[in-house]
N, C-alpha and C. Protein backbone atom coordinates (compact mmCIF):
# COMPACT_ATOMS: atom_id res chain seq x y z
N UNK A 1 -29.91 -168.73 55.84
CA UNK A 1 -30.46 -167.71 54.95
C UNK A 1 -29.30 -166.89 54.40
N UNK A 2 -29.55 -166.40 53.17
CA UNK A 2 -28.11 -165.47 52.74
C UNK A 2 -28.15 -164.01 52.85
N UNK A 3 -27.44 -163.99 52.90
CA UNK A 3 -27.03 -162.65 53.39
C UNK A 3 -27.49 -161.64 51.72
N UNK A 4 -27.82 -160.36 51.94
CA UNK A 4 -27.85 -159.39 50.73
C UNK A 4 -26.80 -159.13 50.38
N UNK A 5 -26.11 -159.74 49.29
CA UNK A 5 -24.93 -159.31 48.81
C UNK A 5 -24.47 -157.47 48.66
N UNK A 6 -26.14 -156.82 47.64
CA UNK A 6 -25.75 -155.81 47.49
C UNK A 6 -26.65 -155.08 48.27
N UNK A 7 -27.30 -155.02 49.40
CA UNK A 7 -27.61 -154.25 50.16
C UNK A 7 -28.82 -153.40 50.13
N UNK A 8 -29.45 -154.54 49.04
CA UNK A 8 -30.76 -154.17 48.36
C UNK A 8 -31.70 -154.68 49.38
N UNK A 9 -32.36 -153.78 50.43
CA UNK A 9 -33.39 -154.90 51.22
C UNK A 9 -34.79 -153.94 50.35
N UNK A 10 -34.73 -152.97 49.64
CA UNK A 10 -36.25 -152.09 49.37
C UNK A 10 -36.94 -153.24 48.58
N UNK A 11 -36.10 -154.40 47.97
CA UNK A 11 -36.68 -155.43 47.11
C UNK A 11 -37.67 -156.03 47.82
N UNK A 12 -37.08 -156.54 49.16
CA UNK A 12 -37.76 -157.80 49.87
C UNK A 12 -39.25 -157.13 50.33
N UNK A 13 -40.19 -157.73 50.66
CA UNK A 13 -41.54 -157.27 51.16
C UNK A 13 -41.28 -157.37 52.69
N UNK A 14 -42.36 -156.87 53.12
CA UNK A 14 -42.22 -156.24 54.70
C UNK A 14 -41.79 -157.89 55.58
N UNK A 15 -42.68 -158.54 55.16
CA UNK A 15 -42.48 -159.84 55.48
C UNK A 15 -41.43 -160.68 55.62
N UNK A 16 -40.54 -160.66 54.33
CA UNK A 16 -39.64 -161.79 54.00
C UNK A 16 -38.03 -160.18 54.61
N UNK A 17 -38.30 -159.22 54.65
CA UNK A 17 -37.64 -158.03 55.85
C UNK A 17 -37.28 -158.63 56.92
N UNK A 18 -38.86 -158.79 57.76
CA UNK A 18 -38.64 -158.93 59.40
C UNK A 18 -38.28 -160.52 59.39
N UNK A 19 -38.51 -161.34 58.14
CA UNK A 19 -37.60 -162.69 58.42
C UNK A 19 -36.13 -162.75 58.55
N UNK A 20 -35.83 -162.21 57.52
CA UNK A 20 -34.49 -161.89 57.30
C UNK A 20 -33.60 -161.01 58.70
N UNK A 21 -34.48 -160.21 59.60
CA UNK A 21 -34.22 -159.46 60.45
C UNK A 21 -34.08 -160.49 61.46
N UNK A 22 -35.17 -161.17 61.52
CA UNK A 22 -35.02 -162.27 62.92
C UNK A 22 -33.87 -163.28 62.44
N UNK A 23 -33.31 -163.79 61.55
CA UNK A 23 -32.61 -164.39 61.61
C UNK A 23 -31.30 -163.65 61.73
N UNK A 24 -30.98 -162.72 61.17
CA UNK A 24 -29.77 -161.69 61.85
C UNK A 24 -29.36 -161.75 63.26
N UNK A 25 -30.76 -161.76 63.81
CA UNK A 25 -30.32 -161.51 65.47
C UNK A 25 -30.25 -163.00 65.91
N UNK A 26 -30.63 -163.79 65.49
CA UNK A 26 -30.32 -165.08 65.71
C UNK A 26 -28.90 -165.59 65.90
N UNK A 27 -28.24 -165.07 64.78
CA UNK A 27 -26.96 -165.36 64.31
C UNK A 27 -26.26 -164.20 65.09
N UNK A 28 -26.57 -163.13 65.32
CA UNK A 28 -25.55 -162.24 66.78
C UNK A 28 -25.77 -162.91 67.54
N UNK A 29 -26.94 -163.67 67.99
CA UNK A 29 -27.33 -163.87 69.43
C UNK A 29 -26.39 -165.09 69.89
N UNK A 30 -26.13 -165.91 68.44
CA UNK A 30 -25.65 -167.36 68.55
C UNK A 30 -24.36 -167.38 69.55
N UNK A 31 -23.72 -166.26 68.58
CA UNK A 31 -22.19 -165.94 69.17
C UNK A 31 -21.13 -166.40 68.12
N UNK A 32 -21.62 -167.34 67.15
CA UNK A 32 -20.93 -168.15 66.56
C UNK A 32 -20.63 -167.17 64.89
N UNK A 33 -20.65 -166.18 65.16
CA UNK A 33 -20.26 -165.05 64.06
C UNK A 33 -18.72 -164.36 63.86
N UNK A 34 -17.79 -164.68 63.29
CA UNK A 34 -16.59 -163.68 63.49
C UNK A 34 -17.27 -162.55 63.40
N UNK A 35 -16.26 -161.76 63.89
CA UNK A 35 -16.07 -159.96 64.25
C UNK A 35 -16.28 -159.59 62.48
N UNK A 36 -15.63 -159.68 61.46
CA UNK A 36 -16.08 -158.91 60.61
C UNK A 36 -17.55 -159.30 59.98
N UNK A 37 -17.82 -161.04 60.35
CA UNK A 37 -19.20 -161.24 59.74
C UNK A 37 -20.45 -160.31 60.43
N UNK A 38 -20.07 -160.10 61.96
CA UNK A 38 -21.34 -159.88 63.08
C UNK A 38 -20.99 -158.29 62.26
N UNK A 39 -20.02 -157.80 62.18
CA UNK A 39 -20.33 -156.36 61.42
C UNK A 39 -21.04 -156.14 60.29
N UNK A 40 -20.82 -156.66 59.58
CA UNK A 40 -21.75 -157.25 58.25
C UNK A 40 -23.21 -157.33 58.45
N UNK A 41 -23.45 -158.50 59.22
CA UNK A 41 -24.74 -158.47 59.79
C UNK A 41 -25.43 -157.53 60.09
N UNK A 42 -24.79 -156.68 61.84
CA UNK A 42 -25.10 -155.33 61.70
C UNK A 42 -25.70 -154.60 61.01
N UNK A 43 -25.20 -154.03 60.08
CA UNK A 43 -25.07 -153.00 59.18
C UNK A 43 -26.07 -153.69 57.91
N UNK A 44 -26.34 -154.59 57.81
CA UNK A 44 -27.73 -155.30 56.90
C UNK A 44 -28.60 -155.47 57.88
N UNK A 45 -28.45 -155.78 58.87
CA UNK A 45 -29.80 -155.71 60.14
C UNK A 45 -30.32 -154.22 60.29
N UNK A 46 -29.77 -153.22 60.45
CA UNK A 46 -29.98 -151.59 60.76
C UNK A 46 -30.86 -151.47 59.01
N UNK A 47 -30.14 -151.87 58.27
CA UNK A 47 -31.00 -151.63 57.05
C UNK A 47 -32.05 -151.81 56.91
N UNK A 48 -32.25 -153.19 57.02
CA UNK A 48 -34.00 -154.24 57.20
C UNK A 48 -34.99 -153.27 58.06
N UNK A 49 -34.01 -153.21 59.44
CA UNK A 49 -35.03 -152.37 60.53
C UNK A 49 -35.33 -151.27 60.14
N UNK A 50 -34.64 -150.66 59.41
CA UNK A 50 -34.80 -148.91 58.68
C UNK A 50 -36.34 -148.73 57.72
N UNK A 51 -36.16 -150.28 56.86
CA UNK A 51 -37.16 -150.24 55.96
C UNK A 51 -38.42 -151.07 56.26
N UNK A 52 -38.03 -152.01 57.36
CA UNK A 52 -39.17 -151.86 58.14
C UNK A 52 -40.08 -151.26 58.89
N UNK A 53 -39.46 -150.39 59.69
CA UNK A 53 -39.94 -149.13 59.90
C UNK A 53 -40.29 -148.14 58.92
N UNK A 54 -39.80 -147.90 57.67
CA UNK A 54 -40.46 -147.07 56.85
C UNK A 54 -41.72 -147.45 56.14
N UNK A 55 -41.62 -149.22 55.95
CA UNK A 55 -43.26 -149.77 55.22
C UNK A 55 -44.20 -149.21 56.20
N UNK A 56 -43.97 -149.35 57.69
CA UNK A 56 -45.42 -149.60 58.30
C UNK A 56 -45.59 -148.43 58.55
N UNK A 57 -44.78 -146.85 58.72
CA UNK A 57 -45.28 -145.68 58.61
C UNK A 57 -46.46 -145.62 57.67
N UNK A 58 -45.59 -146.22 56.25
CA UNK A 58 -46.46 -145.81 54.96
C UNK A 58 -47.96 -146.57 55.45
N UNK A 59 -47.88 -148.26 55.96
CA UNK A 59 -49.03 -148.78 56.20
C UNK A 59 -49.91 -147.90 57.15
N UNK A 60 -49.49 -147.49 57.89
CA UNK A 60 -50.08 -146.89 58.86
C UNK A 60 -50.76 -145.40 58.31
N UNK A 61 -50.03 -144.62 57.61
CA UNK A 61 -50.56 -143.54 56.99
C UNK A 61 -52.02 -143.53 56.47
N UNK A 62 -52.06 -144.99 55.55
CA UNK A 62 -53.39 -145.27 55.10
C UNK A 62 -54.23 -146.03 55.70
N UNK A 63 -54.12 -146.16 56.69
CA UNK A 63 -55.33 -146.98 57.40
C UNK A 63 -56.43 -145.60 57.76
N UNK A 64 -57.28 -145.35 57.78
CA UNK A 64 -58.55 -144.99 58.37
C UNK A 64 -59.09 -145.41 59.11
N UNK A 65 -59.88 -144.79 60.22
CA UNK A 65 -60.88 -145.15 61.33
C UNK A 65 -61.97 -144.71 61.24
N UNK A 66 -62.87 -145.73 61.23
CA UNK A 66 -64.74 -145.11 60.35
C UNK A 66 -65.19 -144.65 61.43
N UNK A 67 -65.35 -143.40 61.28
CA UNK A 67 -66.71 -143.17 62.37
C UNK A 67 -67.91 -143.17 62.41
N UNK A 68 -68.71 -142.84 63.30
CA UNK A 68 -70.19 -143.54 63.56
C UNK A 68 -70.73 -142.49 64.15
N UNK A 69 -72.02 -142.74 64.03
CA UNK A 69 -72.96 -141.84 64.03
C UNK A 69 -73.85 -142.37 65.20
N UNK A 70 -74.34 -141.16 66.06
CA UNK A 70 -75.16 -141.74 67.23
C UNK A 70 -76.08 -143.08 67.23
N UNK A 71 -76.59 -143.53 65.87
CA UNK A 71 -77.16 -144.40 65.29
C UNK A 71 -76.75 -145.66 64.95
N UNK A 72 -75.10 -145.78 65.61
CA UNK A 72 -73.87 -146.70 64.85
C UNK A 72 -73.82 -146.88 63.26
N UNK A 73 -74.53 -145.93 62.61
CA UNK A 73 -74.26 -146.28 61.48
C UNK A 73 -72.67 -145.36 60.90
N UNK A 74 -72.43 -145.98 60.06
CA UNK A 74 -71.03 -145.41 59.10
C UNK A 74 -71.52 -143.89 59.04
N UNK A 75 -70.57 -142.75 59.22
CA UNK A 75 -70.41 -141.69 59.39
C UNK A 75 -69.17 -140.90 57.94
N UNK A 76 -68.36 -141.41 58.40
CA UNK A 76 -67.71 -141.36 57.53
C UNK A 76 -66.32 -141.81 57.98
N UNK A 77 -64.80 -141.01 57.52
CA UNK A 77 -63.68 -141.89 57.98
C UNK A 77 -62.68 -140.43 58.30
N UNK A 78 -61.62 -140.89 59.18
CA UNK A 78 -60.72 -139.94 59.64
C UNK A 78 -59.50 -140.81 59.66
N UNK A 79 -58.37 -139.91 59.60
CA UNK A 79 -57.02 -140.45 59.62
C UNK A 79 -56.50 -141.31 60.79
N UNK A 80 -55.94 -142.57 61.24
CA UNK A 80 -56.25 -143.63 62.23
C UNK A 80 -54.74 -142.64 62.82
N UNK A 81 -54.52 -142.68 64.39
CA UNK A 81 -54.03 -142.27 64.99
C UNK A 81 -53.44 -143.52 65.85
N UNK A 82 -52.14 -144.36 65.84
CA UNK A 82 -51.79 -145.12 67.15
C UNK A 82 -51.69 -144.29 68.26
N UNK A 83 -52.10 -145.35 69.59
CA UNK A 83 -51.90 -144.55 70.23
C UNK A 83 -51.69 -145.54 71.74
């Protein structure tokens, strides 16, 4: 897989992100990286993870949890809380 030349990961979707992320650690994990490539890597891996973590805040922001009414019927909706 190639590397982001210019360090653009806000392009990629959350998806083709955490691909690009798993193969990063693949390639630290290998061993088979010189010292300035595994820095490289690095420093485009911290990126991916940055904006991966920032999509699923946003995903997460908008999810809702319907509530229900003694009746189980739809109630209405509240802000979804992980937990």
């Amino acid at each position: 897989m190639e590397t982001q030349a210019n360090g653009d990961v806000a392009a990629l979707s959350f998806e083709e992100a955490l691909k690009r992320l798993e193969a990063i650690v693949s390639r630290l994990e290998s061993g088979d990286a010189t010292l300035d490539e595994s820095i490289s890597l690095y420093a485009e891996g911290d990126k991916l993870r940055a904006q991966c973590e920032a999509r699923l805040a946003s995903a997460q922001a908008r999810i809702e949890k319907i509530t229900l009414g003694q009746d189980g019927r739809p109630t209405g909706v509240q802000p979804f809380e992980a937990g």
